[in-house]
Structure formats: structure tokens, C-alpha cells
Protein backbone atom coordinates (compact mmCIF):
# COMPACT_ATOMS: atom_id res chain seq x y z
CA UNK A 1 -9.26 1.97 -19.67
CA UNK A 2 -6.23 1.93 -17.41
CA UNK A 3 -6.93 0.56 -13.74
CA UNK A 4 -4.86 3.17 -11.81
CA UNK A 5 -3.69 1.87 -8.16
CA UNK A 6 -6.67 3.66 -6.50
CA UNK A 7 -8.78 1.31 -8.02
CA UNK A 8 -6.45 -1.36 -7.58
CA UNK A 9 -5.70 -0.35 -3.61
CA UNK A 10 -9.82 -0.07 -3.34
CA UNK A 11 -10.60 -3.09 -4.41
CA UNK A 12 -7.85 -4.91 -2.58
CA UNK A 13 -8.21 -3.02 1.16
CA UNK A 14 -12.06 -3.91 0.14
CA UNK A 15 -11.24 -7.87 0.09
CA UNK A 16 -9.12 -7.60 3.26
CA UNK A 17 -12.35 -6.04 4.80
CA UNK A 18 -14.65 -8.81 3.54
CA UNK A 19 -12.42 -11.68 4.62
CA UNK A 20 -11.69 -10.00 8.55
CA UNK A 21 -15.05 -8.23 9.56
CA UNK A 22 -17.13 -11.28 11.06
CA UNK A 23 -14.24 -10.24 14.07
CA UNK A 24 -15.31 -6.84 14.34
CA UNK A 25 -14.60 -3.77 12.88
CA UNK A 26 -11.54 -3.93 10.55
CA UNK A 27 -9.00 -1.04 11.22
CA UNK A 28 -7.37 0.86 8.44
CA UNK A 29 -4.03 0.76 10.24
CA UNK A 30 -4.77 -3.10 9.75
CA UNK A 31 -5.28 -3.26 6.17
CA UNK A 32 -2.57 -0.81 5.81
CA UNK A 33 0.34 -3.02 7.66
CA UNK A 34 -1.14 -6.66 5.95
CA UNK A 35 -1.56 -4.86 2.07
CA UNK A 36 1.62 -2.36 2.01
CA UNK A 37 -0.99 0.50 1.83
CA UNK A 38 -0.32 3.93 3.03
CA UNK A 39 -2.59 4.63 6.13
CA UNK A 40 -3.28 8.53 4.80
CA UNK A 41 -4.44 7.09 1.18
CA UNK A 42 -6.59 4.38 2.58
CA UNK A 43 -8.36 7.24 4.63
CA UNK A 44 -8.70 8.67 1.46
CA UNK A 45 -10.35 5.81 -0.59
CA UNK A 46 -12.48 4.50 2.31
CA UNK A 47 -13.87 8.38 2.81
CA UNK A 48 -15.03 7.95 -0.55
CA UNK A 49 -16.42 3.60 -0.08
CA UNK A 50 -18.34 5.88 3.18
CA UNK A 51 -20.13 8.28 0.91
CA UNK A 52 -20.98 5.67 -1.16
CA UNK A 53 -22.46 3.48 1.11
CA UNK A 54 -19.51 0.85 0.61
CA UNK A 55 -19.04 0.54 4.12
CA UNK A 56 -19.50 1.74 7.54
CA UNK A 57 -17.22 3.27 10.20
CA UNK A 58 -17.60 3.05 14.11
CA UNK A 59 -15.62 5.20 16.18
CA UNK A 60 -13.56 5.09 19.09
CA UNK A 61 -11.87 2.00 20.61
CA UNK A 62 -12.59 -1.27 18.94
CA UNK A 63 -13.77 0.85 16.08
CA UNK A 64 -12.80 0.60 12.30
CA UNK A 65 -14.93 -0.34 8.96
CA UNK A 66 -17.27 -3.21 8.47
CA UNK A 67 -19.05 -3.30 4.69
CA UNK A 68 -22.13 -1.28 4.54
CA UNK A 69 -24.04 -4.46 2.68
CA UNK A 70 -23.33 -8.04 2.21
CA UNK A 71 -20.48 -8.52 0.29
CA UNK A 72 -22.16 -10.42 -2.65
CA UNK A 73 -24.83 -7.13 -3.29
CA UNK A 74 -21.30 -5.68 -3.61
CA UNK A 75 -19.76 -5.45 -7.55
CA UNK A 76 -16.12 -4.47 -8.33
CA UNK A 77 -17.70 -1.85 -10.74
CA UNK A 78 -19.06 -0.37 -7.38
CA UNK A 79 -16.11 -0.07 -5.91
CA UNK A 80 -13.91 1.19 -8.48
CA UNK A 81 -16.74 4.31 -9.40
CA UNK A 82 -17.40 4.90 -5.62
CA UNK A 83 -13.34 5.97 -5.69
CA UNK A 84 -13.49 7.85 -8.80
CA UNK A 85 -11.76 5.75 -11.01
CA UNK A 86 -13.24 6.26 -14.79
CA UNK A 87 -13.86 3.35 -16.55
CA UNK A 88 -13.60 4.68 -20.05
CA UNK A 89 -11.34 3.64 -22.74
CA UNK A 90 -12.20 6.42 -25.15
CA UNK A 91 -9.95 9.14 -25.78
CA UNK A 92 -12.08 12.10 -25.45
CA UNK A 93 -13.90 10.70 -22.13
CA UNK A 94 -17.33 9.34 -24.16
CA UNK A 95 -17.83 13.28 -25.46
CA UNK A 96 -16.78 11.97 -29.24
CA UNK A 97 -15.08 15.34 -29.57
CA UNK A 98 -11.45 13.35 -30.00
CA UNK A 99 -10.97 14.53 -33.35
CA UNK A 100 -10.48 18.49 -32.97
CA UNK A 101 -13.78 18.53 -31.97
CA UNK A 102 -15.05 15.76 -34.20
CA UNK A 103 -16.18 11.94 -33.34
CA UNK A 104 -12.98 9.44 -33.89
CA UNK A 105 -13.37 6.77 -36.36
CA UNK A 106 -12.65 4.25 -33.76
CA UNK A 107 -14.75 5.93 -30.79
CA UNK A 108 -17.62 2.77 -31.54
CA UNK A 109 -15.03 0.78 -30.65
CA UNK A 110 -13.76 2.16 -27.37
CA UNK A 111 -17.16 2.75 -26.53
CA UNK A 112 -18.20 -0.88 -27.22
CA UNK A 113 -15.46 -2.26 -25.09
CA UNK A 114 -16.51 0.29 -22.36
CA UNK A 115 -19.26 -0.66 -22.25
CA UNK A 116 -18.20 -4.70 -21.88
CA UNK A 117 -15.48 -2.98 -19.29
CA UNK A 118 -18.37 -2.22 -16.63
CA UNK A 119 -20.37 -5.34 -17.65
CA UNK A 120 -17.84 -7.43 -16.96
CA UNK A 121 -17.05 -5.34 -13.51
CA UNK A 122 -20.57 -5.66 -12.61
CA UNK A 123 -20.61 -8.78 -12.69
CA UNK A 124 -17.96 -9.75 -10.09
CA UNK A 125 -18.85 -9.64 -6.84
CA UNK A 126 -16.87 -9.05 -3.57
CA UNK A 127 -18.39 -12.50 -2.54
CA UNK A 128 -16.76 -13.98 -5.90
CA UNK A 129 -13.26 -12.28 -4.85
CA UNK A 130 -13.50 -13.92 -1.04
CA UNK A 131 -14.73 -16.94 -1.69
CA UNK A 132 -11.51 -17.10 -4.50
CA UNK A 133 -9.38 -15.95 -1.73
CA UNK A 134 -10.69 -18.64 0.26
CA UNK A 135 -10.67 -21.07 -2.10
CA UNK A 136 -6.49 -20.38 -2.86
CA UNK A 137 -5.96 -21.31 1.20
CA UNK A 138 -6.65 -17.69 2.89
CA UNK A 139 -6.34 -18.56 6.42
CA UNK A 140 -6.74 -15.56 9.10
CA UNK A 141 -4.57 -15.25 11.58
CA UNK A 142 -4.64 -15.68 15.15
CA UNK A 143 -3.59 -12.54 16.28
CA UNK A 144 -3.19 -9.55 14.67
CA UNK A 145 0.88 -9.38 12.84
CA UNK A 146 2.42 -6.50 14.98
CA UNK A 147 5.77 -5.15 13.38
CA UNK A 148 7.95 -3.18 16.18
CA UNK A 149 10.76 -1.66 15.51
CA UNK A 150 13.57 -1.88 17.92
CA UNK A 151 15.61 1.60 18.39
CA UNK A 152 19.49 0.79 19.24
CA UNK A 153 19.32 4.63 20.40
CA UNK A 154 19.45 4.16 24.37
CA UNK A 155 16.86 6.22 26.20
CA UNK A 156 17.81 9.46 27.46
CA UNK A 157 15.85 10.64 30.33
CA UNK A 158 16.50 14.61 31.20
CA UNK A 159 17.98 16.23 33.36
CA UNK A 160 15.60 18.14 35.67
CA UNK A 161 17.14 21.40 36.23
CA UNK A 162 16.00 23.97 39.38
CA UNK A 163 16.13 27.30 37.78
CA UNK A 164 14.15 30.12 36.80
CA UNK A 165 12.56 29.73 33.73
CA UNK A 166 12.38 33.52 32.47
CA UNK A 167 13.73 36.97 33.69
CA UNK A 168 10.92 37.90 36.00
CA UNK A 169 11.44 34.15 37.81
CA UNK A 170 15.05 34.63 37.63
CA UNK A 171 14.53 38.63 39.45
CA UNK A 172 12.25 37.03 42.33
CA UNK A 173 14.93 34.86 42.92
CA UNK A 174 17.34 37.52 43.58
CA UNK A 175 14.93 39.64 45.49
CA UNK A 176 14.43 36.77 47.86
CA UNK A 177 17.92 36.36 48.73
């Protein structure tokens, strides 16, 4: 099995969750700024965490995503299948047709560690991963980090111009005069 980063971004955007929802709902713009995520794939992953029943959106302002159930009925095996990431490690995708068409001499293997793969997923919690996070000096901050950028383009404000704004306007005009 190769962890891909949408497993990888899942998992992590899911921690940041955990650790910041007793505030509220979490925004993905958030999670996005703090993790070096991009805003259109985590709409992408957490669509998927929704349909899974991962977590839960509210809508309009002071909206965002809270989990969906506590974070220690949560696995990382959850997570990871919820975004479509396979966890297989056998070549032909657990079919044992690797071997033009034929079972591999080594797909017991692949299958065995597999098998230990999603065992060993199952068994860590989202709890586990925030309490480590704690436990390595996590501190939330005060206020949310805001990066600004500051333009050295000056405003322009326009010029408003008085004139007709298509040939019929422009033919009033003269008939007027």
C-alpha cells in the first residue's frame, strides 16, 4: 500500500478539526491557511468525510465542520476509506488475477500484510492522534493567524465620465440640443 496525500491531507485536516472544534465550527479556509492545504481539495476530501458521516457541516456565518462522532469512535482506517484511498498492497487489487490472469505466488503475502495494514489503521483512533498532538505541546491559539498581503500597487479610483453610453444615448443627446 502507498498512502497517497489524500489520505495523508484527510487525516491531517481531520486532526486540525479534532483539536479546534470545542470553539465552534472549524472552517476549511482555516485548516487550509494553518496545514498548507488547498481550499478546493479540502472541499473535496471533507465532501467525501460528509457522506461518510465523518463530520458535519453548518452553513452560513459562523459555520464550518465539527466531527460527526466523538473523535475516539473515530479510526484512521475510517478516514482514509471514507476518501477513497485503497488500502491494498496487492498488485492485482485482491482479484489474484496478477499473473496474466493467474494468482501471484506472493499474493498470500500482500494479502496478509493487508490485512495487518487496516488492523493496524483500525486501531488508531483520532483521540490517540490528539491526545499525541497534545501531548508534543499543541497549544491553540488565541486568535485565528490572518496572513494579508500588502499590494505596493496604489489604488486607482476611476474616472467618472458624463457621456452616453451607446448610440441611441449618444442620438438623444443630439436631438436635445
Amino acid at each position: 500500500m502507498r498512502l497517497t496525500t489524500k489520505g495523508r491531507f484527510a487525516v491531517t485536516a481531520m486532526i486540525d478539526l479534532a483539536l479546534r472544534q470545542n470553539n465552534g465550527p472549524v472552517t476549511l479556509a482555516a485548516i487550509s491557511q494553518r496545514q498548507s492545504i488547498s481550499l478546493s481539495y479540502l472541499e473535496q476530501l471533507f465532501g467525501k468525510l460528509r457522506r461518510h458521516e465523518l463530520v458535519e457541516s453548518t452553513r452560513g456565518p459562523g459555520g464550518g465542520y465539527t466531527l460527526a462522532r466523538k473523535a475516539g469512535d473515530i479510526t484512521v482506517a475510517d478516514i482514509i476509506v471514507s476518501v477513497d484511498e485503497p488500502i491494498d498492497s496487492t498488485q492485482c487489487g485482491g482479484k489474484e488475477n496478477c499473473m496474466d490472469g493467474a494468482r501471484c505466488m506472493t499474493h498470500d503475502l500482500w494479502a496478509s500484510l493487508n490485512q495487518r495494514m487496516v488492523e493496524f489503521l483500525d486501531s488508531v483512533t483520532l483521540q490517540k492522534l490528539v491526545d499525541e498532538q497534545i501531548a508534543k505541546g499543541f497549544k491553540l491559539e488565541d486568535k485565528p493567524v490572518v496572513r494579508r498581503a500588502i499590494s505596493t500597487t496604489p489604488v486607482v479610483k476611476p474616472i467618472r465620465v458624463n457621456a452616453p453610453n451607446s448610440v441611441f444615448a449618444l442620438g438623444n443627446a443630439f436631438a436635445k440640443s
